[in-house]
Protein backbone atom coordinates (compact mmCIF):
# COMPACT_ATOMS: atom_id res chain seq x y z
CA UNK A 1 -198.87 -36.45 -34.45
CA UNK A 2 -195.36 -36.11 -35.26
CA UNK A 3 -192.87 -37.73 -33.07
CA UNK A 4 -188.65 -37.14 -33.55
CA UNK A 5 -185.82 -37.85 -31.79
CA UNK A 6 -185.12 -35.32 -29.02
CA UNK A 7 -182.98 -32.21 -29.27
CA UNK A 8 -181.27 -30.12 -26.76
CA UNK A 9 -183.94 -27.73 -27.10
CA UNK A 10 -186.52 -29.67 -25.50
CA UNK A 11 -185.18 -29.91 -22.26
CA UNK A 12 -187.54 -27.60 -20.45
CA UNK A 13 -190.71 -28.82 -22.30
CA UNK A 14 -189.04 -33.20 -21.21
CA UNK A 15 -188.51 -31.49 -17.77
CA UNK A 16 -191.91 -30.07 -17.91
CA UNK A 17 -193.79 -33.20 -18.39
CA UNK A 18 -191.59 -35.67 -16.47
CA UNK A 19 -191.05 -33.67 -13.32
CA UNK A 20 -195.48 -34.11 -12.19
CA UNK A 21 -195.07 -37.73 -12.73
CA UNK A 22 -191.74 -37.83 -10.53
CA UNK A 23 -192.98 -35.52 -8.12
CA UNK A 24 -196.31 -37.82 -8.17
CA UNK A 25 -194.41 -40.80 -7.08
CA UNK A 26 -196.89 -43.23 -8.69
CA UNK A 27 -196.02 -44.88 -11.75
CA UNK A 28 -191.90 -44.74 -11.63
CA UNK A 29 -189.77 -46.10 -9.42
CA UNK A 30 -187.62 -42.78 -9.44
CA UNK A 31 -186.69 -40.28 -5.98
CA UNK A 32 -189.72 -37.93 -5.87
CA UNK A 33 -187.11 -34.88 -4.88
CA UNK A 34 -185.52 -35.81 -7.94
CA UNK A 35 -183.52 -32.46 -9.38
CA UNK A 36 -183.99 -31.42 -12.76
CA UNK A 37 -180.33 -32.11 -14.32
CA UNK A 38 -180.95 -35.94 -12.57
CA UNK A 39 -183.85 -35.98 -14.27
CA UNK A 40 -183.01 -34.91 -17.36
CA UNK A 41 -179.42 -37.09 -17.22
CA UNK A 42 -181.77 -40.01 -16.59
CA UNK A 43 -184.29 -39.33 -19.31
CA UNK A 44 -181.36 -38.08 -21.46
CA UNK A 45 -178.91 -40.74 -20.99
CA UNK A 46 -176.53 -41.86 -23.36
CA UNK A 47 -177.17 -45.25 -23.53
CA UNK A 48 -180.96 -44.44 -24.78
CA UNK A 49 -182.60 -42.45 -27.64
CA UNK A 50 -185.13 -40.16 -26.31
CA UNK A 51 -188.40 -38.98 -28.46
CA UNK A 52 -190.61 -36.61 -28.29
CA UNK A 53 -194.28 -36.66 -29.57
CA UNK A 54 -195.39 -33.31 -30.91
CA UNK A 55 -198.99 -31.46 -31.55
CA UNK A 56 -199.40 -28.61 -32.69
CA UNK A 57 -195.86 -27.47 -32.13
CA UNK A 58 -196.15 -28.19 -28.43
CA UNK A 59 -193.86 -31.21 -27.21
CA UNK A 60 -197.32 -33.44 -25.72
CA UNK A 61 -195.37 -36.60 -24.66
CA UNK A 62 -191.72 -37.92 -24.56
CA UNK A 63 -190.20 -41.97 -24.30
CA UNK A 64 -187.01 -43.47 -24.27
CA UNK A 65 -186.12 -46.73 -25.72
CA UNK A 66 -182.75 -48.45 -25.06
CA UNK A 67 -181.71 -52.35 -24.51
CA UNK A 68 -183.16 -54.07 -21.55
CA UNK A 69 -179.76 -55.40 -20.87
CA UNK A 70 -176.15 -56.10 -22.39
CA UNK A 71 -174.67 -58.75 -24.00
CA UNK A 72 -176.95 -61.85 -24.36
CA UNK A 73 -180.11 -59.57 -23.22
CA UNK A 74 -179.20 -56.82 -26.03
CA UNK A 75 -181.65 -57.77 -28.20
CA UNK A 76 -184.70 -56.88 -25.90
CA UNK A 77 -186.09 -53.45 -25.80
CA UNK A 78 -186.98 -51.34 -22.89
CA UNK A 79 -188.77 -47.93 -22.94
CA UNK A 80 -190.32 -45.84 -20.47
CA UNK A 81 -193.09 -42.85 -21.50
CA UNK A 82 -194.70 -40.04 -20.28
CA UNK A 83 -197.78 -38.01 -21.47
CA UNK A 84 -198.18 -34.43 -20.46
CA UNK A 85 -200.73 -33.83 -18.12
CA UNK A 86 -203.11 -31.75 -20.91
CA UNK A 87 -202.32 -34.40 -23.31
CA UNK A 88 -203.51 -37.31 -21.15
CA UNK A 89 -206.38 -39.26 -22.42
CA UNK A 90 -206.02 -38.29 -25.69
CA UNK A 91 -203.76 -41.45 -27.44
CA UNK A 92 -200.69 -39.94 -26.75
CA UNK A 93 -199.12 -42.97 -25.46
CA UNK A 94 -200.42 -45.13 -27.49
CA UNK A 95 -198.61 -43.35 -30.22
CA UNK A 96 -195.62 -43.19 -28.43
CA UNK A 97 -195.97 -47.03 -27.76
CA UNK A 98 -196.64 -47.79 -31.78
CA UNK A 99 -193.96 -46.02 -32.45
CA UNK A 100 -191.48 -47.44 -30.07
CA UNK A 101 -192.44 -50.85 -31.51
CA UNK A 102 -191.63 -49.82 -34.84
CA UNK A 103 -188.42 -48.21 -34.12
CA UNK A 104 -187.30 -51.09 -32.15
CA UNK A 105 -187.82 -53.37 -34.82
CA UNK A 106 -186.15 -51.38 -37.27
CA UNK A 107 -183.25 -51.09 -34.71
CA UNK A 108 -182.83 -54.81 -34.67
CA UNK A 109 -184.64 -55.60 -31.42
CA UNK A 110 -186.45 -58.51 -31.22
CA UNK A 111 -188.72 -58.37 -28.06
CA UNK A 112 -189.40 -55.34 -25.69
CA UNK A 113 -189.87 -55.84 -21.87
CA UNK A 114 -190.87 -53.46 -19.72
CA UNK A 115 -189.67 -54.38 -15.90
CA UNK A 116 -191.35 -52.31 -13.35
CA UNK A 117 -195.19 -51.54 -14.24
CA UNK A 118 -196.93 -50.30 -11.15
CA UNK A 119 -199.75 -52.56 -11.10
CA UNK A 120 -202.30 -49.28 -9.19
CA UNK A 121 -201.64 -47.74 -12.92
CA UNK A 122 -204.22 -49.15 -14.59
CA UNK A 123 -204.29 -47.17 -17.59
CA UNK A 124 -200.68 -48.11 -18.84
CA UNK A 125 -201.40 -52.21 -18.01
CA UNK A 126 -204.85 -51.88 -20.08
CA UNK A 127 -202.56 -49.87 -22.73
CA UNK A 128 -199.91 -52.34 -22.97
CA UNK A 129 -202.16 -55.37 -23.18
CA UNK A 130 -203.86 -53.94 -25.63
CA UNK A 131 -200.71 -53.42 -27.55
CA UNK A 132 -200.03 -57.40 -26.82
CA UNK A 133 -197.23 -56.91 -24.04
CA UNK A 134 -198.27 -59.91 -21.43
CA UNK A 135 -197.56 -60.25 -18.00
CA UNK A 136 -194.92 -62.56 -17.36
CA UNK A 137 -194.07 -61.67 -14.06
CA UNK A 138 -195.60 -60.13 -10.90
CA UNK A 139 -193.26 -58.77 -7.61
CA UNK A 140 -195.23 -58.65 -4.84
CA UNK A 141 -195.04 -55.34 -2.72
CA UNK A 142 -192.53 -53.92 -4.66
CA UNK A 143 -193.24 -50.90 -5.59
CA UNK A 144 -194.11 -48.12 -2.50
CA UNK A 145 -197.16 -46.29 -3.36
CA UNK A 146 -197.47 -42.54 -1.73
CA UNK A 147 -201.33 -43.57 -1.61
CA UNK A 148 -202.00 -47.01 -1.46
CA UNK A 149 -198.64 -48.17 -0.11
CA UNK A 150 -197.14 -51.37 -1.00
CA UNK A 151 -198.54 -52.76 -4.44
CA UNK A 152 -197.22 -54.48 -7.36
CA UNK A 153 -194.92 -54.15 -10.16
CA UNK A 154 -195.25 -55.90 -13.07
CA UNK A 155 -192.85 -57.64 -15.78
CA UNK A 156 -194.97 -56.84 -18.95
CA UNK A 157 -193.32 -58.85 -22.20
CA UNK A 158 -194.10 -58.62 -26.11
CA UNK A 159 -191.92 -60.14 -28.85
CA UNK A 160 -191.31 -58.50 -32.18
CA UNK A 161 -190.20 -60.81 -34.35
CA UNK A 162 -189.21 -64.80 -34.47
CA UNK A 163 -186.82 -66.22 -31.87
């Protein structure tokens, strides 16, 4: 499964995966009547390079990866994915994931964190530790859950190289 660095052109097909999970409200701490062009300037955003995973010709998945924070924090990754609804279930993310590792190493980073992990989504936490990201942190009610109200985020950790 190829995945590339996004173009302009794949807007609509980003849009059409991210806007279920926004509207969804359960796994991103994002405005469920988020528009489009927020969405997109979000996903999109210049301090991030956006990719897009690929079958078939059909965009199946997209992530972003960027620095967690500036100066001293630089060096720690953050990404955030999303799997098209047909593609679920099928190792899209974990592709994604492998691949987000790899590009962050080759980009210099030397840890990734990822800071809000809605502990109700079970299938990302089981992902991620089975990609060796730990919990190293857990806020309590954090996160508002359209179904199951307040649960939960996580602070999930993984280094890349030395210290």
């Amino acid at each position: 499964m190829p995945i590339r660095p996004a173009v302009d052109d794949d807007q609509e097909a980003i849009w059409e995966i991210l806007e279920p999970v926004i509207r969804a409200g359960e796994t991103y701490a994002l405005p469920r009547d988020l528009s489009r062009a927020d969405a997109l300037a979000y996903w999109l955003g210049a301090d991030r390079t956006t990719f897009v995973a690929v079958e078939d010709g059909v965009v199946v998945g997209t992530y972003f990866l960027r620095a967690n924070q500036l100066g001293g924090g630089s060096h720690v990754a953050n990404c955030g994915y999303a799997t098209g609804m047909a593609a679920q279930g099928r190792g899209v993310a974990r592709r994604m994931c492998l691949h987000s590792l790899d590009y962050a190493r080759e980009a210099g980073f030397r840890a990734m964190q990822f800071n809000f992990v809605v502990s109700t989504n079970h299938r990302a936490v089981g992902l991620w530790e089975s990609l060796g990201f730990e919990t190293v942190g857990r806020l309590p009610g954090a996160f508002l859950h359209p179904v199951h109200g307040a649960v939960d985020a996580l602070v999930m950790f993984r280094r890349l190289a030395d210290a």
